[in-house]
Protein backbone atom coordinates (compact mmCIF):
# COMPACT_ATOMS: atom_id res chain seq x y z
CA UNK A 1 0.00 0.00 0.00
CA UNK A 2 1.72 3.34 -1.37
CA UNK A 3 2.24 5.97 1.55
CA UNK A 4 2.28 9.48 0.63
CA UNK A 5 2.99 13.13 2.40
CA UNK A 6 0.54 14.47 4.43
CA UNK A 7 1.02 17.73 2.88
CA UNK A 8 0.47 16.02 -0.48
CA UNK A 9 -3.09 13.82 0.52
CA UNK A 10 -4.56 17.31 1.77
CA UNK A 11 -3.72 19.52 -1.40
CA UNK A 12 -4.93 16.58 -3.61
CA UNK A 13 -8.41 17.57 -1.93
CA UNK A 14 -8.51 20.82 -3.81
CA UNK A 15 -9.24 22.79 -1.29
CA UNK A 16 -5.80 24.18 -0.17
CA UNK A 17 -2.69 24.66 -2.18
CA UNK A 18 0.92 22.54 -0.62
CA UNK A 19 1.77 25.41 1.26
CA UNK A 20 -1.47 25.99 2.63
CA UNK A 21 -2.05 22.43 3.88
CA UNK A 22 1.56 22.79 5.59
CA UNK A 23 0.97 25.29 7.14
CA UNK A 24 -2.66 24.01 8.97
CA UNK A 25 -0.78 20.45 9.72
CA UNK A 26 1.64 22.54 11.97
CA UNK A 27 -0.71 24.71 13.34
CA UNK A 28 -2.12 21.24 14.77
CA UNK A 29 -5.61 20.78 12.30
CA UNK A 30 -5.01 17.95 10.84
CA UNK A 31 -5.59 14.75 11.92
CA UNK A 32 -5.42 10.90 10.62
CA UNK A 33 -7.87 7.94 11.75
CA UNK A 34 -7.93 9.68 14.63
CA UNK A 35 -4.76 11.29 15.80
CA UNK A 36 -3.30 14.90 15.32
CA UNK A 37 -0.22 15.55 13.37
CA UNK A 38 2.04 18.21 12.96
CA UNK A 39 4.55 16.97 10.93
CA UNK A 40 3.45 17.68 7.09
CA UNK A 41 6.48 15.26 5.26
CA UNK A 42 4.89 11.68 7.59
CA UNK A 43 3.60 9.80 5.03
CA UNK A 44 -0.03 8.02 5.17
CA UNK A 45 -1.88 5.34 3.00
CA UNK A 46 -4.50 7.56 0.86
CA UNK A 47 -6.86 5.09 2.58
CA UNK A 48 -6.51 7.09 5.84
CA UNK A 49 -8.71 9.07 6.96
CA UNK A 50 -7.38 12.31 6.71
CA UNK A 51 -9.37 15.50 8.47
CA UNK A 52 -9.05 19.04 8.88
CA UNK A 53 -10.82 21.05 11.82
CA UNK A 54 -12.75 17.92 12.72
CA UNK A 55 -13.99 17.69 9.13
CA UNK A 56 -13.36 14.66 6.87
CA UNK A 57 -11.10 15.38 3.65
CA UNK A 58 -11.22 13.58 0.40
CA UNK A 59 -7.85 12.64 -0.56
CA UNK A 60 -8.41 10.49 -3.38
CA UNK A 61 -6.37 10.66 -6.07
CA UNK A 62 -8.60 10.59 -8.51
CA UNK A 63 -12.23 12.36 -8.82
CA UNK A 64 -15.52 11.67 -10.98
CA UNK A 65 -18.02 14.36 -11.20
CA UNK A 66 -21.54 14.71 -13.65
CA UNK A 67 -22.29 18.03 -14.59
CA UNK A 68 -25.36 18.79 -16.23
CA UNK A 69 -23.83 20.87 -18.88
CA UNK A 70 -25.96 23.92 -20.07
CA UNK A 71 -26.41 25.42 -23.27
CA UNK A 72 -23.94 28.22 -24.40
CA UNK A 73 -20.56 27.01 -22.77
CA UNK A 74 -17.91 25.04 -24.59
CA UNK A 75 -15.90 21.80 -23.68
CA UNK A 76 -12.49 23.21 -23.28
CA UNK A 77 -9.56 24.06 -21.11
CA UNK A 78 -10.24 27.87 -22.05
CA UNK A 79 -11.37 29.27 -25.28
CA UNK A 80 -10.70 32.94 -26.00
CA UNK A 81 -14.42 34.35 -27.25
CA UNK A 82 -16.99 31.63 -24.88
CA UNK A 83 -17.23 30.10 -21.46
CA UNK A 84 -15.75 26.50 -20.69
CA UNK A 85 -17.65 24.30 -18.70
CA UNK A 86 -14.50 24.17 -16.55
CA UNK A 87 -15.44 28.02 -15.35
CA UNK A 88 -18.57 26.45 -13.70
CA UNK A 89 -16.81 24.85 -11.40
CA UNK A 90 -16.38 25.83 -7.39
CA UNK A 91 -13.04 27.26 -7.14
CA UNK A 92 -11.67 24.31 -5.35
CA UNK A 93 -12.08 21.60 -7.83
CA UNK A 94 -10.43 23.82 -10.02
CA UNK A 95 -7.23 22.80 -8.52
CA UNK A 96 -7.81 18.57 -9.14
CA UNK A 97 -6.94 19.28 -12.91
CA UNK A 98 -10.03 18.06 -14.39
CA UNK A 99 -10.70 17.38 -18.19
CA UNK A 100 -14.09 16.29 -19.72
CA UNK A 101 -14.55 13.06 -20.87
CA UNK A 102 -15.50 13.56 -24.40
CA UNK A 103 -17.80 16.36 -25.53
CA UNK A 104 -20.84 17.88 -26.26
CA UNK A 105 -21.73 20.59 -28.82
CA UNK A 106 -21.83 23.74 -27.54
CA UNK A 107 -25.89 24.34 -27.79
CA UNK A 108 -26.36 20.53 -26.50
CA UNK A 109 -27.32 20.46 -22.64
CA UNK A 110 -26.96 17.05 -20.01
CA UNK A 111 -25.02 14.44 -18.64
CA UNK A 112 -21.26 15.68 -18.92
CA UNK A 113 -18.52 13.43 -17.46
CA UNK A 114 -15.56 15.28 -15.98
CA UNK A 115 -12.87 13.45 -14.02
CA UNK A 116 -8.48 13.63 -13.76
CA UNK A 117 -8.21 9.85 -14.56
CA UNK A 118 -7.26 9.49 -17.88
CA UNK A 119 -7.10 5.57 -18.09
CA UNK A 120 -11.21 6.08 -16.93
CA UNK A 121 -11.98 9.04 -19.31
CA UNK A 122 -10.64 6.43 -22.74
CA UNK A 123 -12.25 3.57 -21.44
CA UNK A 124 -15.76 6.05 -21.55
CA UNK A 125 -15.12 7.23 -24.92
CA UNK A 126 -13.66 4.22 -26.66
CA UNK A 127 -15.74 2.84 -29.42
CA UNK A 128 -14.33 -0.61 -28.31
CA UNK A 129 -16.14 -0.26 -24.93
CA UNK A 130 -18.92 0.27 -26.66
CA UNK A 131 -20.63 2.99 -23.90
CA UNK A 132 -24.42 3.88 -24.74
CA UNK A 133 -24.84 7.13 -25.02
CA UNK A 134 -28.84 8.26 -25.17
CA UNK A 135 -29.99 11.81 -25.89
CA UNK A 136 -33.00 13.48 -25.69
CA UNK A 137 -34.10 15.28 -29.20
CA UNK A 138 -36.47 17.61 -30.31
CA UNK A 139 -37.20 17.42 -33.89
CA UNK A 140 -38.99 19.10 -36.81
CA UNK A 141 -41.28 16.28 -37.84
CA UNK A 142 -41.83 12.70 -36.39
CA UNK A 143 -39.75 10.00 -36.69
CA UNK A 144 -40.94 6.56 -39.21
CA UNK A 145 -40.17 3.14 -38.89
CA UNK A 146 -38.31 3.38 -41.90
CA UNK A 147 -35.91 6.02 -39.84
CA UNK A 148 -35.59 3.42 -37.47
CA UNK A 149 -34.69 0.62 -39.18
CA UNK A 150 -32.48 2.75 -41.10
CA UNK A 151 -30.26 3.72 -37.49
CA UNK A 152 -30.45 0.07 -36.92
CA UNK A 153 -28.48 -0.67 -39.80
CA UNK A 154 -26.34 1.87 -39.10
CA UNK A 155 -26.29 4.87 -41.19
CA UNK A 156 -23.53 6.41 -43.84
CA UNK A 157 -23.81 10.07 -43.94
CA UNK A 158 -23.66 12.54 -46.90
CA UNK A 159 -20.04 12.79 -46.57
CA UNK A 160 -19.36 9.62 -46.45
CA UNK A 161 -19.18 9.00 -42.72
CA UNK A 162 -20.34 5.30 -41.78
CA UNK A 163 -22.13 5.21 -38.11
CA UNK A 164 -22.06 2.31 -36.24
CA UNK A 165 -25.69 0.82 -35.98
CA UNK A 166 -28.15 2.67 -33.51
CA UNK A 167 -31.55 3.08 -31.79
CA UNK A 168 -33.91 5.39 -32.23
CA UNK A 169 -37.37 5.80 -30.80
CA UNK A 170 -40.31 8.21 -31.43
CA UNK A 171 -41.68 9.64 -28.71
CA UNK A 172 -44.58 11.55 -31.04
CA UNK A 173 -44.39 14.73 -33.24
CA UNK A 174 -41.54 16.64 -32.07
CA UNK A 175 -39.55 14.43 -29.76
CA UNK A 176 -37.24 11.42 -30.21
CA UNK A 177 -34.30 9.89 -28.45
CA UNK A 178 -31.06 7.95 -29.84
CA UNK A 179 -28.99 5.68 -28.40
CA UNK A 180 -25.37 5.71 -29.75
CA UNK A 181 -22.29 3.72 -29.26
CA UNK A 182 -19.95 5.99 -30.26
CA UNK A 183 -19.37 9.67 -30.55
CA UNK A 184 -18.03 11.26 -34.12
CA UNK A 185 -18.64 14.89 -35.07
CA UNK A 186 -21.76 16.38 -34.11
CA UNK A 187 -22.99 12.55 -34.80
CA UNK A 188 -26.51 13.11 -33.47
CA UNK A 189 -27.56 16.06 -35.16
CA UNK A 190 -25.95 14.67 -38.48
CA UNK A 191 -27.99 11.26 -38.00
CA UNK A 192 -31.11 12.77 -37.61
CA UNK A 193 -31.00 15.53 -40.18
CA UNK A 194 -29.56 12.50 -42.56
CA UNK A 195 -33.49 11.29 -42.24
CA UNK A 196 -34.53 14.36 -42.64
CA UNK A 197 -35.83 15.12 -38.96
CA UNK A 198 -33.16 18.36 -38.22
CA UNK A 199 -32.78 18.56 -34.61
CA UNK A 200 -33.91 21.75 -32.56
CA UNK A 201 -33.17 20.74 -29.10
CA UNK A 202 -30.26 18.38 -28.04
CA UNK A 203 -29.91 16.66 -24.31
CA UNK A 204 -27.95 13.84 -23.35
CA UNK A 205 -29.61 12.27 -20.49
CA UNK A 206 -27.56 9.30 -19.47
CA UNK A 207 -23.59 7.26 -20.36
CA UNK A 208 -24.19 3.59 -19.88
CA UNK A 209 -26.24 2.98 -16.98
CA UNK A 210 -25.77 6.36 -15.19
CA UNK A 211 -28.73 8.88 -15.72
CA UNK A 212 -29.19 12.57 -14.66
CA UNK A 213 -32.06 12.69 -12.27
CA UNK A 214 -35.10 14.18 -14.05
CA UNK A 215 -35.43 17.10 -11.63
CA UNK A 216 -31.48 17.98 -12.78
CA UNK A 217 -31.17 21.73 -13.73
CA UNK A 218 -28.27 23.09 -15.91
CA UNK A 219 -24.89 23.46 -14.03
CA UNK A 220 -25.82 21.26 -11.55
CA UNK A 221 -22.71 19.38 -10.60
CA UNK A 222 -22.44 15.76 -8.53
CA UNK A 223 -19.19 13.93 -7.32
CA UNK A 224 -19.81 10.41 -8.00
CA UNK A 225 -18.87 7.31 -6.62
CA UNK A 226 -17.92 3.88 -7.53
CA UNK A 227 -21.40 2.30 -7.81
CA UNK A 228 -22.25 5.38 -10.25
CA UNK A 229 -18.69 4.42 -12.29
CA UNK A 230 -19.93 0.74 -12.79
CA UNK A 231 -23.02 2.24 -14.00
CA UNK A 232 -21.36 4.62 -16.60
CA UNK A 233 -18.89 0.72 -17.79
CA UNK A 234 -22.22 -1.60 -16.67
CA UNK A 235 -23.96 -2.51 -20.53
């Protein structure tokens, strides 16, 4: 079991920078399991239980969040002329070095993945995992059988762009949702508006088995845990 500073476990939280978690450790308010320590270089398991002023800390190493993205902000680092979904976040996760895990145009709203561990993010996005994606659409027109049968049997677009077989289901005039298994360029929007039904509205609602909760309002953001990460890999 790897050991690691004190010092180290408490900036990982995001919350406090090196020197900043030094300098509380000394000043006695910081504990493990239990015991107060003053000495920021001992070195812990990052199983510990690590608190600060009597309140636990989470040290993990790595962190899954779902933000329900909303319309008008961008899937970036930074980007000169719009807002990143990155600026939505409290100021301390901005410290755990967070990247999205894939992306989402920016007019589409919904279930955004944003964690720091890479190996998870490719295993998400991977067309060999073969992750369901389903989005919400609104449509001008109603969908046919013939459209679905056509996603089932997987669709090449005007430009020559073959899509891996899909689902689609009609939920009346107006409304529709697909279920993808992969995630090229603007893929839903091209999809539909390749069967003629051009998409208005775009929300992606749920990766794998994970699902925002229907009462979920744009920038609403939720740390997750490992049942919820078997539910995003769980087909």
């Amino acid at each position: 079991m790897t050991a690691e500073r004190l010092d180290k476990l408490i900036a990982d939280s995001g919350l406090w920078t090196r020197s900043e978690a030094r300098t509380l450790i000394r000043a006695g308010r910081a504990a493990v399991d239990g015991v107060t320590v003053r000495e920021p270089e001992r070195k812990f398991p990052r199983e510990s239980a690590v608190s600060v002023d009597g309140e636990r800390v989470n040290c993990s190493k790595y962190r899954y969040f779902m933000l329900d993205k909303p319309a008008g902000c961008v899937c970036a680092n930074e980007d000169r002329n719009l807002p990143t979904v990155l600026e939505l976040l409290p100021e301390e996760y901005k410290r755990l070095g967070l990247f999205t895990v894939g992306r989402l145009d920016r007019d589409t709203t919904g279930l955004l993945l944003l964690t720091n561990d890479g190996d998870f993010a490719h295993r998400v996005i991977s067309p060999k995992s073969e992750v369901e994606k389903c989005y919400a659409a609104v449509i001008d027109g109603e969908t046919t059988l013939e459209d679905v049968e056509r996603f089932a049997a997987g669709l090449t677009l005007g430009d020559g762009t073959r899509c891996l077989p899909a689902k689609l289901e009609g939920l009346g005039p107006g409304k529709c949702l697909v279920r993808v298994r992969e995630g090229k360029y603007h893929q839903v929007k091209r999809m539909l508006a390749a069967v003629g039904k051009p998409v208005l509205e775009l929300r992606r609602i749920s990766i794998g088995e994970l699902k925002l909760k229907e009462a979920s309002q744009p920038g609403c953001l939720v740390e997750l845990d490992k049942n919820d990460l078997l539910a995003v890999l769980t087909q």
